[in-house]
C-alpha atoms as a PDB file:
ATOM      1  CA  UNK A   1       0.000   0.000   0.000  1.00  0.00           C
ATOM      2  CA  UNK A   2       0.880   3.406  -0.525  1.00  0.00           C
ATOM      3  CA  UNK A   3       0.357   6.417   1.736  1.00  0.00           C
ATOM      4  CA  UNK A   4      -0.362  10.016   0.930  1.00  0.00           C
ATOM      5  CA  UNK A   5      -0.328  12.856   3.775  1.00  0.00           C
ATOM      6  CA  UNK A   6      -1.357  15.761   3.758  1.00  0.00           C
ATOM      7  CA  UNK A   7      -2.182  18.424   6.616  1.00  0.00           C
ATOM      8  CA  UNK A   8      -6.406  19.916   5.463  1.00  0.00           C
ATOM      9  CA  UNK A   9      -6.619  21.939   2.500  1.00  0.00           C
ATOM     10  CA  UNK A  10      -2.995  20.834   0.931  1.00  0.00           C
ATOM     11  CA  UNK A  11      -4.599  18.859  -2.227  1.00  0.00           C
ATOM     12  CA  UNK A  12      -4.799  15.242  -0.976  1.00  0.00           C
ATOM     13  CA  UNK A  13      -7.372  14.871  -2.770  1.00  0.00           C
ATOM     14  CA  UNK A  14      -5.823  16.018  -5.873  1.00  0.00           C
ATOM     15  CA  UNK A  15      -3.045  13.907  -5.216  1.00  0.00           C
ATOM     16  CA  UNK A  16      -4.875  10.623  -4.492  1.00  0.00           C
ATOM     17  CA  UNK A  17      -7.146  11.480  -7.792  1.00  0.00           C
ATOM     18  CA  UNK A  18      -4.008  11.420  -9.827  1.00  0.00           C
ATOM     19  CA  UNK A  19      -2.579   8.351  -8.015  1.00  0.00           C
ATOM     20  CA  UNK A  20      -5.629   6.790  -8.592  1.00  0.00           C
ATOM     21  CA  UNK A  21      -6.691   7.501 -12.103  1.00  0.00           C
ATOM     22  CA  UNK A  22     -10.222   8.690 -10.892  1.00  0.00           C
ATOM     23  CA  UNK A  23     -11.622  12.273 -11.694  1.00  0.00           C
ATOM     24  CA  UNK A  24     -13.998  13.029  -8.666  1.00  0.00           C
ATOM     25  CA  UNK A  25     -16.295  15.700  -7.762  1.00  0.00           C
ATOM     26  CA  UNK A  26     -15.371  18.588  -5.681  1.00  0.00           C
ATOM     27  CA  UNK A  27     -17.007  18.552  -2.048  1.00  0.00           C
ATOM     28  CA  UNK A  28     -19.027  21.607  -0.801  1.00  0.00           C
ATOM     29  CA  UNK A  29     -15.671  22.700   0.904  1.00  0.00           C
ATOM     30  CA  UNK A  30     -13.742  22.833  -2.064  1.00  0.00           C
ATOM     31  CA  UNK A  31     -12.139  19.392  -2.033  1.00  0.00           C
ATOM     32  CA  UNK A  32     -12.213  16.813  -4.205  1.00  0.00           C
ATOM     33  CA  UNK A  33     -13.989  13.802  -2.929  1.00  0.00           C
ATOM     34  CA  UNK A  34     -11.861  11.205  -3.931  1.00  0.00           C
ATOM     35  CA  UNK A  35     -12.662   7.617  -2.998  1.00  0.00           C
ATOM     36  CA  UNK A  36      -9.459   6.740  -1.478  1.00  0.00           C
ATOM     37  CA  UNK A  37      -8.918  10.345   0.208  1.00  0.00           C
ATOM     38  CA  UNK A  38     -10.676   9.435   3.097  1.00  0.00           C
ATOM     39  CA  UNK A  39      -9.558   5.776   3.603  1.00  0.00           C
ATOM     40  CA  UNK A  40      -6.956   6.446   5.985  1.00  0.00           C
ATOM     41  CA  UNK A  41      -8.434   9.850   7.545  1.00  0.00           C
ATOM     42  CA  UNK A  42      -8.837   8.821  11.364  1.00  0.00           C
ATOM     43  CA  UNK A  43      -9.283  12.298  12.662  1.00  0.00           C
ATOM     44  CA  UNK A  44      -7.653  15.787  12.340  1.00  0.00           C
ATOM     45  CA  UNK A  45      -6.269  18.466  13.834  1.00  0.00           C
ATOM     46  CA  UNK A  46      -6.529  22.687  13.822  1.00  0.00           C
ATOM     47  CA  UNK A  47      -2.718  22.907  12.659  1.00  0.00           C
ATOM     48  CA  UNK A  48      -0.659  19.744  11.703  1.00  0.00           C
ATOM     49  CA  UNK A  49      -2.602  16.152  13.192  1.00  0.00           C
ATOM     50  CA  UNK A  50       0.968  14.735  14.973  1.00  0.00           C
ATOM     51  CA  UNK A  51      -1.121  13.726  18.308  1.00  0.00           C
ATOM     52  CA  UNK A  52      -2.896  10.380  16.854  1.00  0.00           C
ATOM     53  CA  UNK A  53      -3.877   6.542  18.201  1.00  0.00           C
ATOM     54  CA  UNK A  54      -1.313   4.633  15.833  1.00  0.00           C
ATOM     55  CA  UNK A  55      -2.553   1.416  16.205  1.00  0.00           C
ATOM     56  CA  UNK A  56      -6.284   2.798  15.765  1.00  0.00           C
ATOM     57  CA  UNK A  57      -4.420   4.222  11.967  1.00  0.00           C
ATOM     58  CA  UNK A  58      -3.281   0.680  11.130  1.00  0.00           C
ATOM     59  CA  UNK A  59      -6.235  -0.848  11.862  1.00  0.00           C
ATOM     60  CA  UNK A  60      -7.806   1.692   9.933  1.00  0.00           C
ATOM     61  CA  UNK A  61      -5.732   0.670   6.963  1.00  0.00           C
ATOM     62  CA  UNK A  62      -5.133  -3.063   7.604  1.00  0.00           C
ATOM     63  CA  UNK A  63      -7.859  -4.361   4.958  1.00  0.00           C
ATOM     64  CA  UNK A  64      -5.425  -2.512   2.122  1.00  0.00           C
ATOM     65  CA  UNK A  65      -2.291  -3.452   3.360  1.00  0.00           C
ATOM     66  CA  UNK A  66      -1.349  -5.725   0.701  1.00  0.00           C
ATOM     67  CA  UNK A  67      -3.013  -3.944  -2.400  1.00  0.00           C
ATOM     68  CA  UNK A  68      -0.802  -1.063  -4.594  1.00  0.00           C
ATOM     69  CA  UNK A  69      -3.213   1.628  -4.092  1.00  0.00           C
ATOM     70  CA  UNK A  70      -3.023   5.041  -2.959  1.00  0.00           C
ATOM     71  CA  UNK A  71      -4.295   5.877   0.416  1.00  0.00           C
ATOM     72  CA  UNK A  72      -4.836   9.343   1.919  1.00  0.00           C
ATOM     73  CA  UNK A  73      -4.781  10.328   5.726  1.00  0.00           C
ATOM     74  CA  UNK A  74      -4.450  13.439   7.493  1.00  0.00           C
ATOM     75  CA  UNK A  75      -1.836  12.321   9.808  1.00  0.00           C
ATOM     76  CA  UNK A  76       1.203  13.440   9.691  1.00  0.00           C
ATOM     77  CA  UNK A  77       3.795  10.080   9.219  1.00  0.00           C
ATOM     78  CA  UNK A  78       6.476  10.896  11.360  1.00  0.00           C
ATOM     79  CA  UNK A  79       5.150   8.287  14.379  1.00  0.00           C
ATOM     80  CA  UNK A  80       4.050   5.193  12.020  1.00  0.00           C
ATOM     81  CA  UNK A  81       5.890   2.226  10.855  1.00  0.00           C
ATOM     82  CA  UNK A  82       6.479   3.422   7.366  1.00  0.00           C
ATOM     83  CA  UNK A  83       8.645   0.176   6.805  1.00  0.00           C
ATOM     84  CA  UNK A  84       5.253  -1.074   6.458  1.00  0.00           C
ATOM     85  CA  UNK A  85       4.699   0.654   3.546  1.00  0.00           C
ATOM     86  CA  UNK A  86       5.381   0.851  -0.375  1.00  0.00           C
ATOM     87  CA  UNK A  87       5.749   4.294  -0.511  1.00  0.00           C
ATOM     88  CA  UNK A  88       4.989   7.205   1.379  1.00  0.00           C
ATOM     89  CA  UNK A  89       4.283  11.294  -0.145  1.00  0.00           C
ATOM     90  CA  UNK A  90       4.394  13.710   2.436  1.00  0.00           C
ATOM     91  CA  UNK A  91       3.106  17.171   2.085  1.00  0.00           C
ATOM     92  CA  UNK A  92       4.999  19.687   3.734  1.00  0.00           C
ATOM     93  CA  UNK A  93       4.504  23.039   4.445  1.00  0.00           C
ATOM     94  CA  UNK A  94       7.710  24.236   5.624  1.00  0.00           C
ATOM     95  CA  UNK A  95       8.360  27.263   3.821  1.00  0.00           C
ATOM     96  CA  UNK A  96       6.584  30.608   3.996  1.00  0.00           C
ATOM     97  CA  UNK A  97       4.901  30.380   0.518  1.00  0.00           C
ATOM     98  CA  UNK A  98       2.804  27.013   1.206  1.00  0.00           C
ATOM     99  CA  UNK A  99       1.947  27.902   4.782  1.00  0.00           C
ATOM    100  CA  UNK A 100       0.661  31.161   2.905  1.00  0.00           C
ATOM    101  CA  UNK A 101      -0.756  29.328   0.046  1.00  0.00           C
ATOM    102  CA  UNK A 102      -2.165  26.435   2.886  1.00  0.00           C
ATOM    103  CA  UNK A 103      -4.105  29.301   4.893  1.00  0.00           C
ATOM    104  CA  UNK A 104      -5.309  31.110   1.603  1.00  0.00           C
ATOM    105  CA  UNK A 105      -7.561  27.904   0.379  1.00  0.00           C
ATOM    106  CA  UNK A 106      -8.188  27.262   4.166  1.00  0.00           C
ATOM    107  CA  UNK A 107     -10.088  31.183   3.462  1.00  0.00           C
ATOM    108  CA  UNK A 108     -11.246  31.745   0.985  1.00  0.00           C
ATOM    109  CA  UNK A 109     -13.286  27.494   0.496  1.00  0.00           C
ATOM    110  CA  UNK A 110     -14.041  27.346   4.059  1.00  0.00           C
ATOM    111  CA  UNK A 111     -13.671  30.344   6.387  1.00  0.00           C
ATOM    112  CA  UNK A 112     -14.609  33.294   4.133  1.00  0.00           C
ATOM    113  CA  UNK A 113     -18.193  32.250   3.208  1.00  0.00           C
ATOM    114  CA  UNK A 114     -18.868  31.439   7.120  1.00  0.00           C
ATOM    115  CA  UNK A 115     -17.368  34.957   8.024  1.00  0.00           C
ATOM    116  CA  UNK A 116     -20.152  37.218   5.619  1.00  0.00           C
ATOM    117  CA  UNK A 117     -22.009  38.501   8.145  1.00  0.00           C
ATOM    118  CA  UNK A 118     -18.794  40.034  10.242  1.00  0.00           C
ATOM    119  CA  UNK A 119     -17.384  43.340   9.257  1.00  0.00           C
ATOM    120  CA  UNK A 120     -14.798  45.536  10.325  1.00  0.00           C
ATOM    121  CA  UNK A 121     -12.546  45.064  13.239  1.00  0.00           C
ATOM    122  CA  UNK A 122     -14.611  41.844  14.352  1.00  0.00           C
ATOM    123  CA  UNK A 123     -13.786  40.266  10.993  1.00  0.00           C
ATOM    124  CA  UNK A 124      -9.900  41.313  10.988  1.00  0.00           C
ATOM    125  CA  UNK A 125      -9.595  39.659  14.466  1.00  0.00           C
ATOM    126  CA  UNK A 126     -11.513  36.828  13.678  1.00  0.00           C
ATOM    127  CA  UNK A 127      -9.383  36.075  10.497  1.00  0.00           C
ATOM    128  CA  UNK A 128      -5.945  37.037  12.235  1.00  0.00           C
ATOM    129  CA  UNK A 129      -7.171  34.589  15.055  1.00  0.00           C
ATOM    130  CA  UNK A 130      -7.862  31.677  12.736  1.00  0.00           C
ATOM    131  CA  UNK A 131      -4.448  31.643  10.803  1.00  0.00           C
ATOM    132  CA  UNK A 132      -2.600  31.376  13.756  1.00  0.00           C
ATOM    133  CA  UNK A 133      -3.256  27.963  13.357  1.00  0.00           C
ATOM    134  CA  UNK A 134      -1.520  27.610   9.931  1.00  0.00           C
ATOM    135  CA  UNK A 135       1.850  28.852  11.373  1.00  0.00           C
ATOM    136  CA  UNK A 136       2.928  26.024  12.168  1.00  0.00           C
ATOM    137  CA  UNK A 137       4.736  23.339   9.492  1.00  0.00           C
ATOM    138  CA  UNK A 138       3.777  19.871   7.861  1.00  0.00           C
ATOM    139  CA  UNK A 139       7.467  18.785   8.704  1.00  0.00           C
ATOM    140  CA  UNK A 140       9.277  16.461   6.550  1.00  0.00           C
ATOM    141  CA  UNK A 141      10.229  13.066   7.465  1.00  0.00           C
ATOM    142  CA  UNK A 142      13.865  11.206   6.696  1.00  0.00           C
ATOM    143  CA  UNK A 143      12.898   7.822   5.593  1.00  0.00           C
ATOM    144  CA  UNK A 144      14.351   6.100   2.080  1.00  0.00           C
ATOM    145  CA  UNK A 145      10.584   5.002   1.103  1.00  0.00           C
ATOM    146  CA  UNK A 146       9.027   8.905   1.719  1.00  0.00           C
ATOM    147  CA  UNK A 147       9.511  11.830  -0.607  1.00  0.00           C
ATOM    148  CA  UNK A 148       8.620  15.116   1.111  1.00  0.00           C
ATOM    149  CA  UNK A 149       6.814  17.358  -1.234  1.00  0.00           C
ATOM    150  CA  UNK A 150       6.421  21.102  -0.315  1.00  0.00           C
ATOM    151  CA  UNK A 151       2.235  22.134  -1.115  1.00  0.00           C
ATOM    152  CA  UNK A 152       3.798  24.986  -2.951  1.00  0.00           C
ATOM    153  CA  UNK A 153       5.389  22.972  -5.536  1.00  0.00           C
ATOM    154  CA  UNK A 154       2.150  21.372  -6.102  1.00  0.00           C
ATOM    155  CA  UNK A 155       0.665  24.420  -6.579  1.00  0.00           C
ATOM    156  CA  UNK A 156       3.280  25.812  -9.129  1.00  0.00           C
ATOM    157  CA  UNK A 157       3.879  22.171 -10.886  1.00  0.00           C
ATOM    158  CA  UNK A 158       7.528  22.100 -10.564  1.00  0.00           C
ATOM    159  CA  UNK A 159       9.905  19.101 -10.703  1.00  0.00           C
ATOM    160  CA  UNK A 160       9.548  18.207  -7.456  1.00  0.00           C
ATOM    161  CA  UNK A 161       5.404  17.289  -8.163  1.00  0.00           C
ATOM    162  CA  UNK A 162       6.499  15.805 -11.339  1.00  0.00           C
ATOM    163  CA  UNK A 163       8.948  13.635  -9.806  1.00  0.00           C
ATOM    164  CA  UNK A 164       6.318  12.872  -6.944  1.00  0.00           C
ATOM    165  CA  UNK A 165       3.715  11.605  -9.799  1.00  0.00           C
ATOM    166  CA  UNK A 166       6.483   9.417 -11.504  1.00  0.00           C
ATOM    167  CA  UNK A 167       6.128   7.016  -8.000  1.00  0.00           C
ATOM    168  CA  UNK A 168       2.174   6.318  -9.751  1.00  0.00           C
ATOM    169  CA  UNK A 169       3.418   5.968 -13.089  1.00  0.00           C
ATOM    170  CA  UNK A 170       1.995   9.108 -14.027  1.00  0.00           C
ATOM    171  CA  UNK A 171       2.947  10.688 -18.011  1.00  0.00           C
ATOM    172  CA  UNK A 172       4.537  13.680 -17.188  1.00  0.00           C
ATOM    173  CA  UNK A 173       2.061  16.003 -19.443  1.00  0.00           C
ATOM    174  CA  UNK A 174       1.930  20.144 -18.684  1.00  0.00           C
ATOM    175  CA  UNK A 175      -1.468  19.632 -19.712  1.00  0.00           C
ATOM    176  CA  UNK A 176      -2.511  17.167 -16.728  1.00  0.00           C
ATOM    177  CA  UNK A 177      -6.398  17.556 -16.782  1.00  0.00           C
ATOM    178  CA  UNK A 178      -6.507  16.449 -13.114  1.00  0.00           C
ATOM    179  CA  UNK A 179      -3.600  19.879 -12.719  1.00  0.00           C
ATOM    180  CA  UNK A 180      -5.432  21.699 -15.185  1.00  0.00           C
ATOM    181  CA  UNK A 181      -8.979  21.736 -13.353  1.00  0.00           C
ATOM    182  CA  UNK A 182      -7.766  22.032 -10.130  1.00  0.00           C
ATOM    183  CA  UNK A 183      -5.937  25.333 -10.838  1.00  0.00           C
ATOM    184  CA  UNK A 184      -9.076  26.808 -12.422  1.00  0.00           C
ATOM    185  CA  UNK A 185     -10.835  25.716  -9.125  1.00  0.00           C
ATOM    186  CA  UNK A 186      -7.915  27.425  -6.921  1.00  0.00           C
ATOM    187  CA  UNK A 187      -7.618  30.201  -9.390  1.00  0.00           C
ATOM    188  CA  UNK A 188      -7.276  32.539  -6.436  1.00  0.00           C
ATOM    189  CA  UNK A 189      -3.781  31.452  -5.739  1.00  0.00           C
ATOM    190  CA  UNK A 190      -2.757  32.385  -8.780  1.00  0.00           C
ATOM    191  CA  UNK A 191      -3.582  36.097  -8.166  1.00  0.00           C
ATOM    192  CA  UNK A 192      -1.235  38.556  -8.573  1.00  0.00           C
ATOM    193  CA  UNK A 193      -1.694  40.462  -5.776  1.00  0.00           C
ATOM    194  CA  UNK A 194      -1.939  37.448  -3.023  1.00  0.00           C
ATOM    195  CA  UNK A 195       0.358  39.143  -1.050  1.00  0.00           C
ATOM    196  CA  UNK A 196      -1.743  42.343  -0.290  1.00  0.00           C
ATOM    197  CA  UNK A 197      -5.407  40.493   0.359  1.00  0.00           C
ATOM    198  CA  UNK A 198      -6.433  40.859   3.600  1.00  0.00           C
ATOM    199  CA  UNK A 199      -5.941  36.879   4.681  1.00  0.00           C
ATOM    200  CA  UNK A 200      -2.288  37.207   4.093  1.00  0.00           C
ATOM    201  CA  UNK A 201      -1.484  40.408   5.792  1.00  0.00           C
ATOM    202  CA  UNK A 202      -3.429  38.775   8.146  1.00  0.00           C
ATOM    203  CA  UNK A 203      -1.183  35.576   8.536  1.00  0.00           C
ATOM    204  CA  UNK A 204       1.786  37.828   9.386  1.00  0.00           C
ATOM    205  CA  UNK A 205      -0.077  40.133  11.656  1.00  0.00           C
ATOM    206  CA  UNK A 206      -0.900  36.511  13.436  1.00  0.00           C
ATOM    207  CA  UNK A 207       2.853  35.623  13.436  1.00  0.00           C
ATOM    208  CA  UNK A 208       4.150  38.743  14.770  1.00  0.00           C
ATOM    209  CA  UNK A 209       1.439  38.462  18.008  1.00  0.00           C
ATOM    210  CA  UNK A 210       2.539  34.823  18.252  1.00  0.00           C
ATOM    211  CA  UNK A 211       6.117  35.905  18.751  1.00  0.00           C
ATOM    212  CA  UNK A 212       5.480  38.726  20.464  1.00  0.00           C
ATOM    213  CA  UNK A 213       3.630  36.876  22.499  1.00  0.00           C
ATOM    214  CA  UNK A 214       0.827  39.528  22.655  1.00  0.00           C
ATOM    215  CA  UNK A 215      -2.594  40.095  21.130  1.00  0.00           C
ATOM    216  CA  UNK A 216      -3.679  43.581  19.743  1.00  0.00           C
ATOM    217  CA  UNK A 217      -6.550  45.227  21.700  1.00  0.00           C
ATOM    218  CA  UNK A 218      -9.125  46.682  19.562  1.00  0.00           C
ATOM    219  CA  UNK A 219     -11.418  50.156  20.908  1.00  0.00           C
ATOM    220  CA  UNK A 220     -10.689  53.702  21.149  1.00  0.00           C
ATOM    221  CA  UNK A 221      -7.567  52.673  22.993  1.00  0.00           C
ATOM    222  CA  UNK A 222      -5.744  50.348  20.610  1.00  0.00           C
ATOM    223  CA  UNK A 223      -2.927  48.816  21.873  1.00  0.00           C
ATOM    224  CA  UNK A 224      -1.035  45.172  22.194  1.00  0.00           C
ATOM    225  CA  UNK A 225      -2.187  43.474  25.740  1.00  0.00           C
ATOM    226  CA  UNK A 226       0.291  41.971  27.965  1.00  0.00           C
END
């Protein structure tokens, strides 16, 4: 069996579509529901899911043990017996760009449509509040069956995806349909001016108070709390 993980919103689905030879519907919050994206999904987690019941993962997974397939789970792979398995892709998110680009799907497919009725400060601080949780990093893991793939470099299609896809045997074509209609379905990372929408400044107002340590007080006097 083969394993894909993937922290929320970092294209498992995609990923275990393509693995899988399937083309599947996109879910209500912006994922694609692909049959074997769910398989190993025991629970999850509002940053990276590292805190899991191993044994309640294997059992999870034990019926498709012995097949080829692709199976996707939200926990993170450092604590299992990856000996165990074929192969392993693990998503990362260790740089700034695919924590940014994590966060910015996170927003705008999930957050953003539940956050319509807020305005002004309210719906600064609640946005600043929520990516706090997407600071912190898929991490890779050292193991020779697992190849660490950053999210960004799924995003932008670069060697590092392509040579991920070769593990499935998949022709390396610019014109991927599964790539292709993903990227018009996350067009929005593809914007030009990402790095000025409000959910981005919004990450790094969120680190800043996390290393500062302090939150910023709204009101007539505005100020960082202790």
């Amino acid at each position: 069996m083969n394993l894909i993980c993937f922290p929320h919103y970092t294209c498992g689905g995609l990923l275990c579509d393509i693995m899988e030879d399937t083309m599947s519907e996109f879910a209500d919050n912006g994922g694609l529901a692909s049959p074997t994206h769910n398989v190993g999904k025991i629970g999850d987690s509002v940053d990276i899911f590292t805190d899991y019941n191993v044994d309640e993962f294997m059992n999870r997974v034990q019926p498709w043990m012995e097949s080829s397939r692709w199976i996707g789970t939200h926990c993170w792979p450092g604590p299992l017996p990856l000996d165990q398995f074929e192969f392993v892709i693990n998503v990362t998110t260790t740089t700034y760009t695919s924590k940014i680009y994590r966060w910015y799907r996170a927003y705008e497919l999930l957050f953003s449509p539940a956050w319509q009725h807020l305005s002004g400060e309210e719906q600064v601080d609640q946005i600043k509040q929520k990516a706090k949780f997407y600071l912190k990093a898929a991490e890779p893991v050292i193991a020779s069956n697992v190849l660490n793939l950053e999210f960004a470099d799924v995003v932008h299609q670069t060697e590092e995806l392509a040579q991920a896809l070769d593990r499935g045997r998949v022709a390396r074509n610019s014109s991927n349909p599964h790539l292709t209609r993903w990227a018009e379905q996350n067009k929005f990372l593809y914007q030009n001016d990402i790095w000025n929408s409000t959910a981005v400044k919004s990450f790094f107002h969120a680190e800043f108070e996390t290393n500062l340590g302090r939150n910023y007080q709204w009101g007539a006097a505005k100020h960082y709390n202790a």
